[in-house]
PDB file of N, CA and C in Angstrom:
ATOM      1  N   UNK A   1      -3.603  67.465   9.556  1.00  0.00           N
ATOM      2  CA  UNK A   1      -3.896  67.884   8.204  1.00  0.00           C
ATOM      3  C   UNK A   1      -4.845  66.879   7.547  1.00  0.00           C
ATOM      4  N   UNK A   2      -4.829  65.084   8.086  1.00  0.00           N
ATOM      5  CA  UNK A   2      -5.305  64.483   7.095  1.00  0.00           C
ATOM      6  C   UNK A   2      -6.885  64.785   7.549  1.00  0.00           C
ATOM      7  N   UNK A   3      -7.060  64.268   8.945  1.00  0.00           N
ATOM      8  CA  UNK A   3      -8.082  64.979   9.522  1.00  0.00           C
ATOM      9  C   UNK A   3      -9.506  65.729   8.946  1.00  0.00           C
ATOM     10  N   UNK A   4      -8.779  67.261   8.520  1.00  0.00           N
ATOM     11  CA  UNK A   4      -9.465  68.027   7.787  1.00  0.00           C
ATOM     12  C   UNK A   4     -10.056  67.403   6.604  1.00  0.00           C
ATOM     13  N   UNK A   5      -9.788  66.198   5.922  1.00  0.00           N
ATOM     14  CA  UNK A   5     -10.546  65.935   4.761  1.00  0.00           C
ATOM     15  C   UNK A   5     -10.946  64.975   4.947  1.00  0.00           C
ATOM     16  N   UNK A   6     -11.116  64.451   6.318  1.00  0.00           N
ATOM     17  CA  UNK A   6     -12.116  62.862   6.074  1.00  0.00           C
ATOM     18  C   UNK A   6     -13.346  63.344   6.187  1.00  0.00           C
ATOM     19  N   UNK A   7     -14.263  62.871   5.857  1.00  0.00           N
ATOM     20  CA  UNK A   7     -15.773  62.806   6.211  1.00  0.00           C
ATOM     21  C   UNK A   7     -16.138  63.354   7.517  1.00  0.00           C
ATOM     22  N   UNK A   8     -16.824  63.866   8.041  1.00  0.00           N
ATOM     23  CA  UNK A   8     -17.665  63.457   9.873  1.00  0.00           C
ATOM     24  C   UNK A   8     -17.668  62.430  10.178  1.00  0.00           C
ATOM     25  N   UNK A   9     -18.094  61.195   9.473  1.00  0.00           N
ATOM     26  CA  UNK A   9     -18.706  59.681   9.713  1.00  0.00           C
ATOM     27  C   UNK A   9     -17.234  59.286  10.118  1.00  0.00           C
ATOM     28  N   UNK A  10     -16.050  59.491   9.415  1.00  0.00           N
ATOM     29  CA  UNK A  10     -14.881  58.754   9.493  1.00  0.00           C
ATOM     30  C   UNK A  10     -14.166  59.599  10.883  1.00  0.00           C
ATOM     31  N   UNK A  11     -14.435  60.373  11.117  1.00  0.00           N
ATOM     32  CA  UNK A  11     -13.734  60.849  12.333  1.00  0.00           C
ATOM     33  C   UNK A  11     -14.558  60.235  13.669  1.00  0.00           C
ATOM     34  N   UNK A  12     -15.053  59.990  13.742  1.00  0.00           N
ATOM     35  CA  UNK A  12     -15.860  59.172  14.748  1.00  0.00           C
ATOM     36  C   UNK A  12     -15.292  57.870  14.814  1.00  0.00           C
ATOM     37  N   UNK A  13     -14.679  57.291  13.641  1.00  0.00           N
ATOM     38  CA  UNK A  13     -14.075  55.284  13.771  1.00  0.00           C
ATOM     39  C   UNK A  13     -13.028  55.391  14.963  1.00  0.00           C
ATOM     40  N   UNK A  14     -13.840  54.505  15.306  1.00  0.00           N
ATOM     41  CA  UNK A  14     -11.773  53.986  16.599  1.00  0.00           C
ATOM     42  C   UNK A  14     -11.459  52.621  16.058  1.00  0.00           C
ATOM     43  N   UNK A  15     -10.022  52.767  16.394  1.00  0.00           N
ATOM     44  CA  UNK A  15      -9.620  51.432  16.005  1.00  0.00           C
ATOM     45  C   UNK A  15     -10.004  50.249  16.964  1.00  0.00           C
ATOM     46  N   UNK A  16     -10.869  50.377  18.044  1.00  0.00           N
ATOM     47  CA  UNK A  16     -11.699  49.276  18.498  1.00  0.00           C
ATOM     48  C   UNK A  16     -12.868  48.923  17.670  1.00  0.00           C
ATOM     49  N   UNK A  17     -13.033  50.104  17.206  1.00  0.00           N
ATOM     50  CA  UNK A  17     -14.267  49.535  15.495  1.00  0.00           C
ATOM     51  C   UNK A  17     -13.846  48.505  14.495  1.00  0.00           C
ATOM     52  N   UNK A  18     -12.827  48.925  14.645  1.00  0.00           N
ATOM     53  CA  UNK A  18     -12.349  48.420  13.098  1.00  0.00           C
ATOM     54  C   UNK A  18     -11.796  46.760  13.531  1.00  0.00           C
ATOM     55  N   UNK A  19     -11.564  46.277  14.512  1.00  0.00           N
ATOM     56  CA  UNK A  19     -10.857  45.400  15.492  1.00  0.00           C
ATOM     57  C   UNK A  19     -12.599  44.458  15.233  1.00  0.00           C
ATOM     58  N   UNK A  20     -13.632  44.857  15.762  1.00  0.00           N
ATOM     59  CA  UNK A  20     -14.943  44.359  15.503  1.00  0.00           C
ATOM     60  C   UNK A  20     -14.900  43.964  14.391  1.00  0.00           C
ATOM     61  N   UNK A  21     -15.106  45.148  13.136  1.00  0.00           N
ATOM     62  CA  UNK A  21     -15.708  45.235  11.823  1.00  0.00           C
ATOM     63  C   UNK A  21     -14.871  43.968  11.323  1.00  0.00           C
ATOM     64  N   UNK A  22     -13.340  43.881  11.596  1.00  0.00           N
ATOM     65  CA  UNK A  22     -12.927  42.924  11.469  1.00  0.00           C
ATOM     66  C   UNK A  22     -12.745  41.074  11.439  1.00  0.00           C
ATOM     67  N   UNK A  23     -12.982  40.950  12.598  1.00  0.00           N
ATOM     68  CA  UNK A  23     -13.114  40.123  13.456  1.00  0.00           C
ATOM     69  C   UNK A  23     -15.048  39.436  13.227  1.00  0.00           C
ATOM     70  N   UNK A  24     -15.672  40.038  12.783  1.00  0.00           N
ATOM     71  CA  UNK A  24     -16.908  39.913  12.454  1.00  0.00           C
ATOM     72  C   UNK A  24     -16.550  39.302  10.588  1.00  0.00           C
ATOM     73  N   UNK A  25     -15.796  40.197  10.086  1.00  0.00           N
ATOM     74  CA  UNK A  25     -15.654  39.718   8.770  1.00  0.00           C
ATOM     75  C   UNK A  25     -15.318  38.557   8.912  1.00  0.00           C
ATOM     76  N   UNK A  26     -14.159  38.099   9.392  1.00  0.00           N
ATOM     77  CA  UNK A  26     -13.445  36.818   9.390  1.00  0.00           C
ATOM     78  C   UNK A  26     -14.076  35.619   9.483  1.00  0.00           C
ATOM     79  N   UNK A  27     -15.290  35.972  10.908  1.00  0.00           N
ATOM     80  CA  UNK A  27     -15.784  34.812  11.109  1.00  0.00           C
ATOM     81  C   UNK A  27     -17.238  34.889   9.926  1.00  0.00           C
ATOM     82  N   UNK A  28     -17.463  35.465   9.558  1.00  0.00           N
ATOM     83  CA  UNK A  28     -18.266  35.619   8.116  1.00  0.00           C
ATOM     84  C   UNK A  28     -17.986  34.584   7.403  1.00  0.00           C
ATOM     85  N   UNK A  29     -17.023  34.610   6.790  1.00  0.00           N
ATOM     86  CA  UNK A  29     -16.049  33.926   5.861  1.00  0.00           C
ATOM     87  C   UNK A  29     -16.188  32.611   6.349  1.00  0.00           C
ATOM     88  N   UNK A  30     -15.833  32.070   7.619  1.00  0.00           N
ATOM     89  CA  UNK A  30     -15.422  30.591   8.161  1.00  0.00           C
ATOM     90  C   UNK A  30     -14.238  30.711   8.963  1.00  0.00           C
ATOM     91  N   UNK A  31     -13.848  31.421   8.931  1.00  0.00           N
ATOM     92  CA  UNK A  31     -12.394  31.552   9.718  1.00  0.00           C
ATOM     93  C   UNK A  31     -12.660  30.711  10.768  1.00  0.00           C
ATOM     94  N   UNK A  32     -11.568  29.986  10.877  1.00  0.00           N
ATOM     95  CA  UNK A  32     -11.993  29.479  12.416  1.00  0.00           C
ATOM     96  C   UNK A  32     -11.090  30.151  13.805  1.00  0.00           C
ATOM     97  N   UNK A  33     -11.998  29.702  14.957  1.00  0.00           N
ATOM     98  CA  UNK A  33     -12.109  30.523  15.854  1.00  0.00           C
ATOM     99  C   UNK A  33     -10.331  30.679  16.061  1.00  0.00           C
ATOM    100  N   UNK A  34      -9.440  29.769  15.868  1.00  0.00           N
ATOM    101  CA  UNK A  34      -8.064  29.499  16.260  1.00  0.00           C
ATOM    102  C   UNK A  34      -7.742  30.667  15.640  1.00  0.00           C
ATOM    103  N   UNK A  35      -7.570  30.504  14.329  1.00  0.00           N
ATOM    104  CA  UNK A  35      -7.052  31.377  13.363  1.00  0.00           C
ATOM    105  C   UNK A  35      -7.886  32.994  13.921  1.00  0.00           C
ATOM    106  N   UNK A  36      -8.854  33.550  14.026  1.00  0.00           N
ATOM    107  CA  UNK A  36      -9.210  34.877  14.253  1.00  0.00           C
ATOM    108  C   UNK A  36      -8.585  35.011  15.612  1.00  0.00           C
ATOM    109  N   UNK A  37      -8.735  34.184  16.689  1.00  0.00           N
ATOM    110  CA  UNK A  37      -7.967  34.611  17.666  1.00  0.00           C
ATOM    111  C   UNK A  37      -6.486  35.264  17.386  1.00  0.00           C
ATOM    112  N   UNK A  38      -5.494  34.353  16.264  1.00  0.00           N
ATOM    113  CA  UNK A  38      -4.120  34.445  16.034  1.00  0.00           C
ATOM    114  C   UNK A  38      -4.488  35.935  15.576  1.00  0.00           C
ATOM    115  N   UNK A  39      -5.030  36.025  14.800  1.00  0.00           N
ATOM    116  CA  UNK A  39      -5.034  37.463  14.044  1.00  0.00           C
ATOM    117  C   UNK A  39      -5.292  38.179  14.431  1.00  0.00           C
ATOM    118  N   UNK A  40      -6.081  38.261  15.624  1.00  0.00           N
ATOM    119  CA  UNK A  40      -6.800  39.541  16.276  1.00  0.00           C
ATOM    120  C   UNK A  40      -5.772  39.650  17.524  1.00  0.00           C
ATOM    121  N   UNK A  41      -5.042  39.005  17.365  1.00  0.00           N
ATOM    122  CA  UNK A  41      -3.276  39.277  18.625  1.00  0.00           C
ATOM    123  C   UNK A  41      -4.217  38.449  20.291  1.00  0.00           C
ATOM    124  N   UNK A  42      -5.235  37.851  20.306  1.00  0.00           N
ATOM    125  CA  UNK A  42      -6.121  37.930  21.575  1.00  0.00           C
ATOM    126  C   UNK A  42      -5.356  36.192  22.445  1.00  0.00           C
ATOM    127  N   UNK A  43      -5.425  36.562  23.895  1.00  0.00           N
ATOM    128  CA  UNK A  43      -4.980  34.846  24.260  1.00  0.00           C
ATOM    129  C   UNK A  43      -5.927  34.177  24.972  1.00  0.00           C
ATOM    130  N   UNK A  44      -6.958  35.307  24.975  1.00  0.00           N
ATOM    131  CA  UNK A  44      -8.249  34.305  24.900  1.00  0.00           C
ATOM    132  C   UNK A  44      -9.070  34.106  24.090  1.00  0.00           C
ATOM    133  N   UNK A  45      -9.968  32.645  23.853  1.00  0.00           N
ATOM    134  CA  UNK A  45     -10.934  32.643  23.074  1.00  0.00           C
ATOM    135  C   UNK A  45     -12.222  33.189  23.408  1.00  0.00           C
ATOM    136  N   UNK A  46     -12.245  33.628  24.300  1.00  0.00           N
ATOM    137  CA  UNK A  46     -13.689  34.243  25.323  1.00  0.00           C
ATOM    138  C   UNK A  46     -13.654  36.155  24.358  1.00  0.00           C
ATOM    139  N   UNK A  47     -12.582  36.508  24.425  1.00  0.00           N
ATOM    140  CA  UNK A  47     -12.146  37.554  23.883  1.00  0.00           C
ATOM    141  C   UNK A  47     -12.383  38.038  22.517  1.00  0.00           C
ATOM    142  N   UNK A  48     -12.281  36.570  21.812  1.00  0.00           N
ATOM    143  CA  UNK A  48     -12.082  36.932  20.549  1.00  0.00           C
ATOM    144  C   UNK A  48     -13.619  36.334  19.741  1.00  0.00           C
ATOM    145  N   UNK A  49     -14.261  35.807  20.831  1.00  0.00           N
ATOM    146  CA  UNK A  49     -15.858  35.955  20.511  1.00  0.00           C
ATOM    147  C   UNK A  49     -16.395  37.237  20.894  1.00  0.00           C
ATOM    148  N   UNK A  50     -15.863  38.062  21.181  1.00  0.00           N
ATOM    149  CA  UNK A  50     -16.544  39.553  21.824  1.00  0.00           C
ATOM    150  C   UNK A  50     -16.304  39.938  20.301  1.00  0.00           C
ATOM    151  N   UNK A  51     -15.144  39.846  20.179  1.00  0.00           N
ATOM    152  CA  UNK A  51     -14.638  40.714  18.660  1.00  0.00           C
ATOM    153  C   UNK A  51     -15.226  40.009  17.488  1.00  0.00           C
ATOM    154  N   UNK A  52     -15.893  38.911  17.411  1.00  0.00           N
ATOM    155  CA  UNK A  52     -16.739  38.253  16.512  1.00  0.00           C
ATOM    156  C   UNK A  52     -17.747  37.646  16.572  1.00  0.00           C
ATOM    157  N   UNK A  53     -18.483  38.462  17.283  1.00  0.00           N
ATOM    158  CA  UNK A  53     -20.026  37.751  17.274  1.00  0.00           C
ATOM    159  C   UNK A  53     -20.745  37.254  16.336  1.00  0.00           C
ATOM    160  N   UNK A  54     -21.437  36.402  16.276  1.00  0.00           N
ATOM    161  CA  UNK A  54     -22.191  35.466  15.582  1.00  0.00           C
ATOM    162  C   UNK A  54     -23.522  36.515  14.841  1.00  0.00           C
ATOM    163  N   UNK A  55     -23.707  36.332  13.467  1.00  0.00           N
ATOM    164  CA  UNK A  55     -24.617  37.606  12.625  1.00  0.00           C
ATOM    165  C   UNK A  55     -25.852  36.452  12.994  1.00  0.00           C
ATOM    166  N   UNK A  56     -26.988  37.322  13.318  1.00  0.00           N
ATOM    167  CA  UNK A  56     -28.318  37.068  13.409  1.00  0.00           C
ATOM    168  C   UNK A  56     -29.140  36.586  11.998  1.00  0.00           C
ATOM    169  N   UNK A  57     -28.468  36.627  10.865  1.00  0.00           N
ATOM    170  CA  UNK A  57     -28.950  35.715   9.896  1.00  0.00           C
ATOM    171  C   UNK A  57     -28.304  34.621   9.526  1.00  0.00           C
ATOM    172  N   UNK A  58     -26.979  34.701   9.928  1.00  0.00           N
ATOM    173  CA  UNK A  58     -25.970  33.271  10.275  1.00  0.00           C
ATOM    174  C   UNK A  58     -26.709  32.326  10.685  1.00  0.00           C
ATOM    175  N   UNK A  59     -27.219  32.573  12.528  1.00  0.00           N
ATOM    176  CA  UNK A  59     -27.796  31.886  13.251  1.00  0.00           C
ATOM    177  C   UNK A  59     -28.559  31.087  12.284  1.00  0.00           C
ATOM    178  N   UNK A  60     -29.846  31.894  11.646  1.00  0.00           N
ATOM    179  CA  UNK A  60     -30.722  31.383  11.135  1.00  0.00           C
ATOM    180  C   UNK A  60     -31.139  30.643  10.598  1.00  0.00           C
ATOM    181  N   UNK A  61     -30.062  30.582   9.657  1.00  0.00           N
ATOM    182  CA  UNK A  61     -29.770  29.708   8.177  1.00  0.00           C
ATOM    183  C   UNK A  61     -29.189  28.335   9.042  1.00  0.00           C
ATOM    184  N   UNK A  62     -28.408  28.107  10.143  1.00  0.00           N
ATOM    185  CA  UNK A  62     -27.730  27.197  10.989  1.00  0.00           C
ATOM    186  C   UNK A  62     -29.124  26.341  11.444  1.00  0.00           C
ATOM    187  N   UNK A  63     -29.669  27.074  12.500  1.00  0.00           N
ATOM    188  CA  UNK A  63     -31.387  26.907  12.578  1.00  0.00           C
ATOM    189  C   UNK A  63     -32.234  25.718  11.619  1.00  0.00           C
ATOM    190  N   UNK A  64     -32.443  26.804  10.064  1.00  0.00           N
ATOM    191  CA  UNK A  64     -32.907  26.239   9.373  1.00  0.00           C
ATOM    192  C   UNK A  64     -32.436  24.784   8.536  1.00  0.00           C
ATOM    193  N   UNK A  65     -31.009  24.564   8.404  1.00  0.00           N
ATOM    194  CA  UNK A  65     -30.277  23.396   8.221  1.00  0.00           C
ATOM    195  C   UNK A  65     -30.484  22.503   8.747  1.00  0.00           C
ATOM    196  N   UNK A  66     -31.111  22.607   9.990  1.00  0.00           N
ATOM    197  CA  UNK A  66     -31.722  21.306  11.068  1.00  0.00           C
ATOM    198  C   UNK A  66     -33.056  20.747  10.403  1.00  0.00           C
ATOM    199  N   UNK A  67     -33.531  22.032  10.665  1.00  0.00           N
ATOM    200  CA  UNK A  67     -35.243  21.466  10.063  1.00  0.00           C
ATOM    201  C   UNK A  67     -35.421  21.448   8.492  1.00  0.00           C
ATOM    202  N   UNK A  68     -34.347  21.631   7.964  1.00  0.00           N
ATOM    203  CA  UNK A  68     -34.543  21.290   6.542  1.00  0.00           C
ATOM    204  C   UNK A  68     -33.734  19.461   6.276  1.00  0.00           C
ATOM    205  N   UNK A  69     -33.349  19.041   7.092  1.00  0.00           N
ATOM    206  CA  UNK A  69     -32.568  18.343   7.044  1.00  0.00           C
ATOM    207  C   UNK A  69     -33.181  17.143   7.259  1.00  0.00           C
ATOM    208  N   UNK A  70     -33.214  15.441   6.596  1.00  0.00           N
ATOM    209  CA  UNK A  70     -34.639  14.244   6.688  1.00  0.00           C
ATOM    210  C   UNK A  70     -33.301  13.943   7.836  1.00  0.00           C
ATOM    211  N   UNK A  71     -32.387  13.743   7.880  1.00  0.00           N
ATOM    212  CA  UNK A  71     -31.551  12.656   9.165  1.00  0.00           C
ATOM    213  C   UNK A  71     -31.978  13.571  10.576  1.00  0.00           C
ATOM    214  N   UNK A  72     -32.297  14.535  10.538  1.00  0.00           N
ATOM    215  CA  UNK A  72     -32.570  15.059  11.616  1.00  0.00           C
ATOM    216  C   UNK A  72     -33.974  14.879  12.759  1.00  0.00           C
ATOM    217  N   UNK A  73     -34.170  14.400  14.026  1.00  0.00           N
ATOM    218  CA  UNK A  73     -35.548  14.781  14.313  1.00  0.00           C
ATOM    219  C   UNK A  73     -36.164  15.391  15.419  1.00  0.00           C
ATOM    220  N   UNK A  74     -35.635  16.266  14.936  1.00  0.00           N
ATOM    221  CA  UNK A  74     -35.419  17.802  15.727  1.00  0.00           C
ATOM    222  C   UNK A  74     -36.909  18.438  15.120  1.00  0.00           C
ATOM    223  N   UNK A  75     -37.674  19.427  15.571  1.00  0.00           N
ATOM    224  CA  UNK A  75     -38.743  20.297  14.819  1.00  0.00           C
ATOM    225  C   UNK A  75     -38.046  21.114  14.856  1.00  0.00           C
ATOM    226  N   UNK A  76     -38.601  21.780  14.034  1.00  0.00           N
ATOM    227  CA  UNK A  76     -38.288  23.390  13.419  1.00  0.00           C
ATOM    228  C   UNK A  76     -38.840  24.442  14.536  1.00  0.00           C
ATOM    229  N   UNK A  77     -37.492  25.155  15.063  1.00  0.00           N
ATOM    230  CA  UNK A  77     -37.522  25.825  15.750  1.00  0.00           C
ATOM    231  C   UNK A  77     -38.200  27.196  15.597  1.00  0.00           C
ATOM    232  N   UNK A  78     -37.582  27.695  14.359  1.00  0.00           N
ATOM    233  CA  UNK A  78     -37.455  29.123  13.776  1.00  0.00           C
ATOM    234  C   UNK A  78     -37.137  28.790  12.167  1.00  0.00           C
ATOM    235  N   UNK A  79     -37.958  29.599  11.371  1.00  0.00           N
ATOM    236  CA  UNK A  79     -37.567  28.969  10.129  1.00  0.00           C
ATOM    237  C   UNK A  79     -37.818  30.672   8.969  1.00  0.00           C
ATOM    238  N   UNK A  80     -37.141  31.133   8.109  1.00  0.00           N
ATOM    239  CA  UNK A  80     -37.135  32.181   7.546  1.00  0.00           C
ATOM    240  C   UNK A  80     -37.853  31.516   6.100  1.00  0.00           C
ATOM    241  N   UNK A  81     -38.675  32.360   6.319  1.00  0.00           N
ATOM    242  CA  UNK A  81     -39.747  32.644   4.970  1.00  0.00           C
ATOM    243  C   UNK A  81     -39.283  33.419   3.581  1.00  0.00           C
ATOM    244  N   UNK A  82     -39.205  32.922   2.694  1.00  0.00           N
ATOM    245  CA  UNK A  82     -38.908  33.738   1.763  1.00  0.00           C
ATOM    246  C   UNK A  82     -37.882  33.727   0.913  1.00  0.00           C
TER     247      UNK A  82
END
């Protein structure tokens, strides 16, 4: 019955989505890797980087912290404009 009134878009989610969507939030935030593992029920940490991959503007900004940084003397690898 509930079915009939979700969206199209929402009948398509699996709860391996939502396990991602999750697990991506967390480590958003800072969560650390201990803690998202605990939460995501996983007993590996290999596992629970699948379920929280690292966001491609995360990286970036990580990246740019080097080469913005005078103690550092590292060059600038990759650096976002703008």
């Amino acid at each position: 019955m509930l079915e009939r009134s979700l969206p199209a878009a929402f009948k398509r989610v699996r709860v391996h989505d939502l396990r991602h969507t999750f697990g991506r939030r967390l480590r958003a935030v800072g969560v650390s890797l201990e803690d998202r593992q605990d939460l995501l029920g996983h007993k590996s940490g290999r596992m629970t980087t699948h379920y929280s991959a690292a966001e491609v503007g995360n990286l970036l900004a990580a990246v740019n912290r080097i080469a913005n940084s005078r103690e550092s003397p590292a060059g600038t690898v990759l650096r976002i404009v703008g």
